[in-house]
N, C-alpha and C. Protein backbone atom coordinates (compact mmCIF):
# COMPACT_ATOMS: atom_id res chain seq x y z
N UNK A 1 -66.20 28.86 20.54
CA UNK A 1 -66.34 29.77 19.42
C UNK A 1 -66.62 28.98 18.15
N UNK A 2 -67.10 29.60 17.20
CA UNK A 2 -67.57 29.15 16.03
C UNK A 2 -66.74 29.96 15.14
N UNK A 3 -66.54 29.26 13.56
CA UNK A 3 -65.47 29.84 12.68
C UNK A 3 -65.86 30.78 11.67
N UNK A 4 -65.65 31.68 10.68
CA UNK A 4 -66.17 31.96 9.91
C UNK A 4 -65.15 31.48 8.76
N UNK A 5 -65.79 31.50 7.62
CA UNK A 5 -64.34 30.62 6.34
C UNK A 5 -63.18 31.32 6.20
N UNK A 6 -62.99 32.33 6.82
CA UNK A 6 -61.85 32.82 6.64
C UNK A 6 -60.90 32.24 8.14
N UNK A 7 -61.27 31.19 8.57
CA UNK A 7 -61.10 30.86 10.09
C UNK A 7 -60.82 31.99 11.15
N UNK A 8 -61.62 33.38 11.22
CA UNK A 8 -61.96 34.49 12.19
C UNK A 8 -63.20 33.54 13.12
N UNK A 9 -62.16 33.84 14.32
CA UNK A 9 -62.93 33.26 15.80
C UNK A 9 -64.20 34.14 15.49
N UNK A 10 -65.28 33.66 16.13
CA UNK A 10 -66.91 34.41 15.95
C UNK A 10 -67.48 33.92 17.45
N UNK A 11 -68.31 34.98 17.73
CA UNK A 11 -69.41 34.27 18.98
C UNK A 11 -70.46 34.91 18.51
N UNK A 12 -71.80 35.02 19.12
CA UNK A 12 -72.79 35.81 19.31
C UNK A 12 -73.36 36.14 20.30
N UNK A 13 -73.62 37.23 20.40
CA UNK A 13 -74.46 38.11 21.42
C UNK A 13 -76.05 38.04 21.17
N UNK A 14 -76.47 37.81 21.84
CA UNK A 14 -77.62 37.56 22.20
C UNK A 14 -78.19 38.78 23.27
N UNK A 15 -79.89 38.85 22.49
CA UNK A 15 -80.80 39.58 23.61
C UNK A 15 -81.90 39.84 23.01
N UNK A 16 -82.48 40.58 23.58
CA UNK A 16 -84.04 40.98 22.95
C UNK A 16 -84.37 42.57 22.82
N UNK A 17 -84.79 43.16 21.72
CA UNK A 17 -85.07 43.83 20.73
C UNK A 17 -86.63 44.56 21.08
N UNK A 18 -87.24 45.83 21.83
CA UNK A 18 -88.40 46.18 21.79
C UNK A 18 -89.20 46.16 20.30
N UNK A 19 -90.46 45.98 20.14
CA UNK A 19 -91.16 45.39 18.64
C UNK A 19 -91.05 46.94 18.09
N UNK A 20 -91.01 48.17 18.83
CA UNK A 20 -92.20 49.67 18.68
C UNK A 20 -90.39 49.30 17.36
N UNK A 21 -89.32 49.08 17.29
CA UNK A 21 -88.08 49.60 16.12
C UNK A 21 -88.35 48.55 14.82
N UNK A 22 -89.48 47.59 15.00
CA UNK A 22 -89.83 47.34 13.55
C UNK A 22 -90.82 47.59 12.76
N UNK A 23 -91.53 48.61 13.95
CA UNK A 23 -92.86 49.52 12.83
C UNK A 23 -92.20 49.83 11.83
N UNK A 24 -93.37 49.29 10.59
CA UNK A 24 -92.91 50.22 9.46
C UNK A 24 -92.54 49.25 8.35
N UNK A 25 -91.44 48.15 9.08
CA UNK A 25 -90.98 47.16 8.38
C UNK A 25 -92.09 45.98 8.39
N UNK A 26 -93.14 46.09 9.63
CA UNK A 26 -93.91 45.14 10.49
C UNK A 26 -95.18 45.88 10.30
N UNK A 27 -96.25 45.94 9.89
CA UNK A 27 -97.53 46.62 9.87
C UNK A 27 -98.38 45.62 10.21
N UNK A 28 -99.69 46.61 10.40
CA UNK A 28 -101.19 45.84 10.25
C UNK A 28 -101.12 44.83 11.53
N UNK A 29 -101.46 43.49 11.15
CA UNK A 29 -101.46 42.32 12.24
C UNK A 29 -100.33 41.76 12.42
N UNK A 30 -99.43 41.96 11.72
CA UNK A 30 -98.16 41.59 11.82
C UNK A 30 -97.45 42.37 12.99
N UNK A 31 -97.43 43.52 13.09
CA UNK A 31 -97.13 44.25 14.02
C UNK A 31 -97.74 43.75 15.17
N UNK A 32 -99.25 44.11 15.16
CA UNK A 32 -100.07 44.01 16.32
C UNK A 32 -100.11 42.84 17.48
N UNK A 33 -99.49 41.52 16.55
CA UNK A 33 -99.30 40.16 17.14
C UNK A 33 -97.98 40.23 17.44
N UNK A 34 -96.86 41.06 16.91
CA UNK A 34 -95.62 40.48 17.26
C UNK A 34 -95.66 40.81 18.78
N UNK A 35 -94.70 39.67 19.58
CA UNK A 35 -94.28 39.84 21.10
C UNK A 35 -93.70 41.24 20.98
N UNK A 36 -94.00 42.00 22.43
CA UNK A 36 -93.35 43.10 22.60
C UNK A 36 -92.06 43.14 22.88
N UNK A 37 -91.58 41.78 22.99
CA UNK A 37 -89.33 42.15 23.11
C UNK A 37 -89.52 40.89 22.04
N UNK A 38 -88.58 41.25 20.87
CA UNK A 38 -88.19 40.33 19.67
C UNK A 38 -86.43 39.43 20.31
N UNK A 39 -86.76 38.17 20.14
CA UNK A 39 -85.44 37.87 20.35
C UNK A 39 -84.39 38.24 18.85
N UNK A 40 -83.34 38.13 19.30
CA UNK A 40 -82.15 39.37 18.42
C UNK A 40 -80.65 38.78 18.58
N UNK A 41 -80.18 38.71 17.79
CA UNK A 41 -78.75 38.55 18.36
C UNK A 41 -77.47 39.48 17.23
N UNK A 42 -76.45 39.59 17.20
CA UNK A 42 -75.37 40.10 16.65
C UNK A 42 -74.12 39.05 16.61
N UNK A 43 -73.18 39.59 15.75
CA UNK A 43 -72.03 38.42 15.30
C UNK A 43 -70.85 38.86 16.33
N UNK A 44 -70.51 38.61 17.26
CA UNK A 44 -69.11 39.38 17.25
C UNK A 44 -67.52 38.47 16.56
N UNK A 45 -66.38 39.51 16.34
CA UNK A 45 -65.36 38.68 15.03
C UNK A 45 -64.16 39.17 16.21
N UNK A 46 -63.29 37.95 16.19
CA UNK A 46 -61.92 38.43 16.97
C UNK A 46 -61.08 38.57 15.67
N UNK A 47 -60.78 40.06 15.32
CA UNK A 47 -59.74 40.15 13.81
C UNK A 47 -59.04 40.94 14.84
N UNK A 48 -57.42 40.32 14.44
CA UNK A 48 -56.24 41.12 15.02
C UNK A 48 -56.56 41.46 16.11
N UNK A 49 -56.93 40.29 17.04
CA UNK A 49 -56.97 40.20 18.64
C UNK A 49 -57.76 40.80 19.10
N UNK A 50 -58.65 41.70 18.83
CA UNK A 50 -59.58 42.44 18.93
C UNK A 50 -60.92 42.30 18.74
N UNK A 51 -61.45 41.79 19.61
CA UNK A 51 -63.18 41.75 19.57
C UNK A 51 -64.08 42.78 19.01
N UNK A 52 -65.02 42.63 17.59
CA UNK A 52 -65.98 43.67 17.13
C UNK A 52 -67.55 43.31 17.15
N UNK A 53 -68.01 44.11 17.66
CA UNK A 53 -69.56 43.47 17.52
C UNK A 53 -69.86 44.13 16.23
N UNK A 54 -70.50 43.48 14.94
CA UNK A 54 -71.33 43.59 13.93
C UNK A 54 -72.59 43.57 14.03
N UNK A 55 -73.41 44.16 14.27
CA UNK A 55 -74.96 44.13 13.94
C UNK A 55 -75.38 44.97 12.78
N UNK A 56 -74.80 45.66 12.39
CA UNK A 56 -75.11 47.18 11.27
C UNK A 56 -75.61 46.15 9.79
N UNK A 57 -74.81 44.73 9.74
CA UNK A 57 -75.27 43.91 8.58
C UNK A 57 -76.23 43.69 8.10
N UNK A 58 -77.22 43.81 9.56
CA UNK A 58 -78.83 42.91 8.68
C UNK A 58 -79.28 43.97 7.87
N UNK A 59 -79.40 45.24 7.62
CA UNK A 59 -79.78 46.03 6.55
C UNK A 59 -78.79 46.61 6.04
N UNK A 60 -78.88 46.29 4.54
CA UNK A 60 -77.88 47.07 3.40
C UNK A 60 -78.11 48.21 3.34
N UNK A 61 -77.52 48.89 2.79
CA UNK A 61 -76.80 50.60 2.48
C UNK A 61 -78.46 51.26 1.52
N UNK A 62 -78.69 50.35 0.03
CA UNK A 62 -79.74 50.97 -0.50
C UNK A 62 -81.30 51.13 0.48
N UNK A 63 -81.56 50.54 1.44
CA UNK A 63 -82.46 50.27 2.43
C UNK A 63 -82.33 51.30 3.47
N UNK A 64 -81.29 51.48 4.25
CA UNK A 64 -80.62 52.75 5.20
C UNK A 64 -81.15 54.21 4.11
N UNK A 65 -80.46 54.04 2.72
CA UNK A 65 -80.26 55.39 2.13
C UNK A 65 -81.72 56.06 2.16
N UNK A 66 -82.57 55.13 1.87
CA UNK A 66 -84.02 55.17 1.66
C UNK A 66 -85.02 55.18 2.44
N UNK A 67 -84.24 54.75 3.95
CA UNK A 67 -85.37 55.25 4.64
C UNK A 67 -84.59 56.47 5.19
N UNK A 68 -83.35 56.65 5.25
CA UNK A 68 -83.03 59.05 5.31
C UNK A 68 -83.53 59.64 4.44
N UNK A 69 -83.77 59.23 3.15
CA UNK A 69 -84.22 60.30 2.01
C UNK A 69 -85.88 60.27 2.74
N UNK A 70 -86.59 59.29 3.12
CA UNK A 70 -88.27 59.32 3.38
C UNK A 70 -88.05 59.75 5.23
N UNK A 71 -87.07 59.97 5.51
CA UNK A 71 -87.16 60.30 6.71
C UNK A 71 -86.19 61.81 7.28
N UNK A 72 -86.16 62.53 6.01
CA UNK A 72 -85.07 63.37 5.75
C UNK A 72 -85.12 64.87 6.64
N UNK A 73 -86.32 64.92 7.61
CA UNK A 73 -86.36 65.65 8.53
C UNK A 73 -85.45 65.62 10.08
N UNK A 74 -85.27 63.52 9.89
CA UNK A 74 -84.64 63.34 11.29
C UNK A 74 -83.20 63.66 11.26
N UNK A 75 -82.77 64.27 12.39
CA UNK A 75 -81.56 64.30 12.59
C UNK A 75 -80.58 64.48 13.60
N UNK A 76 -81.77 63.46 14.31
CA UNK A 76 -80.92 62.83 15.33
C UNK A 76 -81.18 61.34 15.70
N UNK A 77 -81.77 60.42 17.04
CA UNK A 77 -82.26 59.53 17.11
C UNK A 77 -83.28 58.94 16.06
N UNK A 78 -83.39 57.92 15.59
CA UNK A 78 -84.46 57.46 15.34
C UNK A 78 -85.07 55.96 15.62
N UNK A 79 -86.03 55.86 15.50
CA UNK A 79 -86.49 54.18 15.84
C UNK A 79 -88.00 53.77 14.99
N UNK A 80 -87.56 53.10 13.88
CA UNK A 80 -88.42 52.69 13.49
C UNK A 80 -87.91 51.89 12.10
N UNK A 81 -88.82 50.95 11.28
CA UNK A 81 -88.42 50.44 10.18
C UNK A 81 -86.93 49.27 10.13
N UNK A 82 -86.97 48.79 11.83
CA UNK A 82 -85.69 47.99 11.77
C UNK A 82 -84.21 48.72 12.16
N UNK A 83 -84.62 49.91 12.52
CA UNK A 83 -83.42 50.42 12.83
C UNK A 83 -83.78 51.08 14.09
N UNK A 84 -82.83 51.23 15.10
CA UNK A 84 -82.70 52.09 15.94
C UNK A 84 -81.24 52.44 16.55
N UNK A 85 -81.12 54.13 16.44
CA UNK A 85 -79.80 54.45 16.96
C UNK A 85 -79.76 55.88 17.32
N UNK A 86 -79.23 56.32 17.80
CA UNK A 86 -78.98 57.73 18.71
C UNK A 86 -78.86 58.88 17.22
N UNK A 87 -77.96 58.17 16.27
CA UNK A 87 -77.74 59.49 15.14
C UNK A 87 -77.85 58.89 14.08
N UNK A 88 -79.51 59.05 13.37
CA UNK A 88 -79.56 58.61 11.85
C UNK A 88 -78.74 59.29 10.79
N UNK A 89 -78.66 60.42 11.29
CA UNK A 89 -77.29 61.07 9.50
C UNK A 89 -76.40 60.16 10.00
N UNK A 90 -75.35 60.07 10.64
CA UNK A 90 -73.95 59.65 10.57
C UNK A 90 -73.86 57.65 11.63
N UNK A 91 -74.29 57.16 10.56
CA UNK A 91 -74.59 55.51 10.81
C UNK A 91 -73.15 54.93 10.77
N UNK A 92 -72.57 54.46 11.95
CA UNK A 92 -71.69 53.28 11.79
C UNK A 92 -71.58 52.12 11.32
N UNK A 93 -72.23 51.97 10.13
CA UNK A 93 -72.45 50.42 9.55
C UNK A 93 -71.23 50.06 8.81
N UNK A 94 -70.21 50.42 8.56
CA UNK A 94 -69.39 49.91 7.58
C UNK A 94 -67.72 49.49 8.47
N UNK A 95 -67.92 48.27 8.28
CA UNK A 95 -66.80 47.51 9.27
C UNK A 95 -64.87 47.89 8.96
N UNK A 96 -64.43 48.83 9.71
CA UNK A 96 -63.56 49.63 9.37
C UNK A 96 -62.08 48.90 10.44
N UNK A 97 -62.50 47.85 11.31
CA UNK A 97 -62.01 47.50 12.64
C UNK A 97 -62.76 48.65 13.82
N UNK A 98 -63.89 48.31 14.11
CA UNK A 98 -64.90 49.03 14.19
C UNK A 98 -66.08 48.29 15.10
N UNK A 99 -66.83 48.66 15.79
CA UNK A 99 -68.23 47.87 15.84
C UNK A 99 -69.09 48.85 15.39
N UNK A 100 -70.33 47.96 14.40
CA UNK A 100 -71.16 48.46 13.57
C UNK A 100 -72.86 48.23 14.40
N UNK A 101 -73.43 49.22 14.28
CA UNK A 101 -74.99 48.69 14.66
C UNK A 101 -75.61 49.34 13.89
N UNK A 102 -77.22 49.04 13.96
CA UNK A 102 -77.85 49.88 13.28
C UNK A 102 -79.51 49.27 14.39
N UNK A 103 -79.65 48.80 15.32
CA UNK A 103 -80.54 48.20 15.93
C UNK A 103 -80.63 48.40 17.71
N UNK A 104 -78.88 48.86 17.99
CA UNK A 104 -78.61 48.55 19.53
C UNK A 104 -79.42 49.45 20.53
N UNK A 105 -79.95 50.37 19.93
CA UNK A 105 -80.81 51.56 20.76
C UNK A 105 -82.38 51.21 21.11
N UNK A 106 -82.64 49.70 20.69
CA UNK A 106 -83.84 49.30 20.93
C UNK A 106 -83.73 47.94 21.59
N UNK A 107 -82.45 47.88 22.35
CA UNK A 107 -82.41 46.38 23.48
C UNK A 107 -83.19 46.73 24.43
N UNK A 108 -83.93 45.44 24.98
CA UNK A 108 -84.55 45.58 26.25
C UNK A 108 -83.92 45.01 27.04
N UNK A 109 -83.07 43.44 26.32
CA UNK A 109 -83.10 42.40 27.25
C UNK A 109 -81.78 42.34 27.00
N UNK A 110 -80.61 41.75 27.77
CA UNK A 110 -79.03 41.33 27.52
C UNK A 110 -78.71 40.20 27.56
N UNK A 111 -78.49 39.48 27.04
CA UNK A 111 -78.64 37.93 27.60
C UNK A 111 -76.83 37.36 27.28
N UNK A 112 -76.07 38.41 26.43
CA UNK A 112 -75.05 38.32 27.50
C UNK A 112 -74.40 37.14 25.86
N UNK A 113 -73.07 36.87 25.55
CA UNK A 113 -72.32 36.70 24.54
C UNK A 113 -72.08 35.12 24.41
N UNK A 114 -72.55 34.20 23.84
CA UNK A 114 -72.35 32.76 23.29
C UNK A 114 -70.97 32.34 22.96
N UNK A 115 -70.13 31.21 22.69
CA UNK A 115 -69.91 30.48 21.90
C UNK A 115 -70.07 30.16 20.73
N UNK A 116 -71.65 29.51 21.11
CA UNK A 116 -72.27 28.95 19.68
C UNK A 116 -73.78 29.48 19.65
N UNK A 117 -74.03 29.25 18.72
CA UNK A 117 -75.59 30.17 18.40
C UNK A 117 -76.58 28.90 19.03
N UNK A 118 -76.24 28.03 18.76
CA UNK A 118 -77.08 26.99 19.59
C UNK A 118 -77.65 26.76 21.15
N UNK A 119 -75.91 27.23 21.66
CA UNK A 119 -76.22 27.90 23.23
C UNK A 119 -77.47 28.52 23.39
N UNK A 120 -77.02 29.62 22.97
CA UNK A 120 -77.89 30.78 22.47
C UNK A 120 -79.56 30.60 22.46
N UNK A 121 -79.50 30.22 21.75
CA UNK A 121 -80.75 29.17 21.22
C UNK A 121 -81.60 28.31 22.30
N UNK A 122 -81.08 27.49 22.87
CA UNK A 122 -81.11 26.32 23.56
C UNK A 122 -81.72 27.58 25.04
N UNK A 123 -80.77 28.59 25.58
CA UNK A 123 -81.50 28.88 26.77
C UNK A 123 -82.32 30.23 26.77
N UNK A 124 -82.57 30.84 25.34
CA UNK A 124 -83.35 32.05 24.86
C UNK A 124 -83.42 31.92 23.94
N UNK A 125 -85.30 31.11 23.43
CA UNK A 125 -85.81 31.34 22.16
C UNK A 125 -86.91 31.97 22.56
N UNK A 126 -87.64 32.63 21.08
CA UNK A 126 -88.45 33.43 20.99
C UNK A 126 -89.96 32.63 21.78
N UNK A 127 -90.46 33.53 22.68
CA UNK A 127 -91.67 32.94 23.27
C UNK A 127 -92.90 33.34 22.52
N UNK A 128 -93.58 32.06 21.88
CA UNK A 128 -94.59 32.74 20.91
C UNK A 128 -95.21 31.56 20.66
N UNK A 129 -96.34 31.61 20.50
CA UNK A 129 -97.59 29.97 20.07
C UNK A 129 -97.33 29.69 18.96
N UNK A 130 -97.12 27.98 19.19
CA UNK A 130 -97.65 27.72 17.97
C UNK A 130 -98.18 28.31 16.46
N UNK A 131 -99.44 28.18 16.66
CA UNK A 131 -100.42 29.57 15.57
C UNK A 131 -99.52 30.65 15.27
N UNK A 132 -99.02 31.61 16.02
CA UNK A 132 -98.03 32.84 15.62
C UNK A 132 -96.80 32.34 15.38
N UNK A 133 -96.22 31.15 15.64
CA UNK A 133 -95.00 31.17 14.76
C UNK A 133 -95.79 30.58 13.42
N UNK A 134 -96.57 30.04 13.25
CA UNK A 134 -96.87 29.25 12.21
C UNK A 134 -96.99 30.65 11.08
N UNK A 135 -97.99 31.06 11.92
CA UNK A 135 -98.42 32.44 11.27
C UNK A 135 -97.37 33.44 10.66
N UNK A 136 -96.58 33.67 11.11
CA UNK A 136 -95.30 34.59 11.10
C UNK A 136 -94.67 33.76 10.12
N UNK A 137 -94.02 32.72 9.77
CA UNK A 137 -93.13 31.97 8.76
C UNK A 137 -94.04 31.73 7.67
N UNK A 138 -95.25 31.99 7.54
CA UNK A 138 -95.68 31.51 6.09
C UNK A 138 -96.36 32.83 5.66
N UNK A 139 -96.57 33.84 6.55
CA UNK A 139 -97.44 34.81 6.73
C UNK A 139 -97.01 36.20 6.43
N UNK A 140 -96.74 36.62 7.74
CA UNK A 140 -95.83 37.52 8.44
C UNK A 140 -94.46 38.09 7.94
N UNK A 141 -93.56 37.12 7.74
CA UNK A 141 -92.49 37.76 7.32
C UNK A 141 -92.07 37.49 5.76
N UNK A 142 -93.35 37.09 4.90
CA UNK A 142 -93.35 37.38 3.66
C UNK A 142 -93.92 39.28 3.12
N UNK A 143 -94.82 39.25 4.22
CA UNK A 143 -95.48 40.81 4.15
C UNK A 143 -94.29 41.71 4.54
N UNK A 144 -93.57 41.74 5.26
CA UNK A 144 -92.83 42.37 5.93
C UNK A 144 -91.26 42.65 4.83
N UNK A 145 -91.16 41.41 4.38
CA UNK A 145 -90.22 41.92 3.33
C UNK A 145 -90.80 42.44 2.01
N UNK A 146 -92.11 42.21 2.23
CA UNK A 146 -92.83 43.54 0.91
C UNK A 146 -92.41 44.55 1.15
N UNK A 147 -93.05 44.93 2.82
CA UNK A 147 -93.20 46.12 3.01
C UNK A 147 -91.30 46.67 2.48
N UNK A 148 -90.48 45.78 2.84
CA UNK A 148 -88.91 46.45 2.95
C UNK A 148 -88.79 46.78 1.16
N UNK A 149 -89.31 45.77 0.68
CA UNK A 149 -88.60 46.25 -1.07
C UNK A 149 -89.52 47.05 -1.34
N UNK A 150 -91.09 47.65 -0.36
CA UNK A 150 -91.43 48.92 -1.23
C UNK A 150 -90.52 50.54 -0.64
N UNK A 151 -89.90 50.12 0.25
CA UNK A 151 -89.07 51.25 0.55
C UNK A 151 -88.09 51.07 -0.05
N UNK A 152 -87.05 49.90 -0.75
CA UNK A 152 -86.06 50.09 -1.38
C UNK A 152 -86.33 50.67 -2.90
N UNK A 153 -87.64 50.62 -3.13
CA UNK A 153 -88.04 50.87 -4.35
C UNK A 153 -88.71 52.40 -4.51
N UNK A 154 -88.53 52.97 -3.52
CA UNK A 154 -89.28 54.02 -3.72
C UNK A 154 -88.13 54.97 -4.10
């Protein structure tokens, strides 16, 4: 296990993520090139003996609020813009002694709970060329967090 500063035992879960739950956040060629299963992982925290998986973190509250107000017809499942889950009104993201997601309805792959993220790492990284990672880190996921602050901004 790995620590967090409050010395709370941590592992991660690991797996892979279908691409169709980051339309939106992912457009154009960015989309079109990403691999169809995204590698993905989540934090899990042993607080008060009790194992929680956290994933609900990677998107904040003003980001969630904003894509229900532009998506204010759904009301039930949804999948798209980085999120996927069975019930968009009533989101478990806020860590209560709790597990939080906001992504888990778009696993393909399980690859099953780490130690260390390196593990992790070491026997499931993302399969992708050269050129497209190159592409994607200087490219790709500068567009992609446009696309996110023009929805936080709207």
């Amino acid at each position: 296990h790995f620590y967090v500063p409050a010395n709370i035992p941590c592992r991660v879960h690991g797996f892979t993520i279908d691409k169709r739950l980051q339309k939106g956040a992912m457009t154009g060629f960015v989309y079109r090139n990403a691999p169809k299963s995204i590698s993905y992982s989540w934090v899990e925290i042993n607080f008060e003996n009790q194992w929680y998986e956290l994933e609900a973190f990677i998107l904040d509250k003003t980001y969630i609020k904003k894509l229900q107000e532009q998506n204010s017809e759904c009301t039930g499942a949804f999948c798209g813009y980085g999120v996927a889950v069975k019930d968009f009104r009533n989101l478990i993201i806020e860590f209560d002694r709790n597990n939080t997601y906001i992504q888990s309805e778009g696993i393909n792959q399980d690859f099953g709970v780490y130690d260390c993220p390196d593990e992790l790492l070491r026997e499931h990284h993302q399969e992708i060329s050269a050129f497209k990672a190159f592409a994607y880190r200087h490219i790709g996921r500068h567009l992609m967090n446009r696309n996110v602050r023009k929805i936080r901004e709207r």
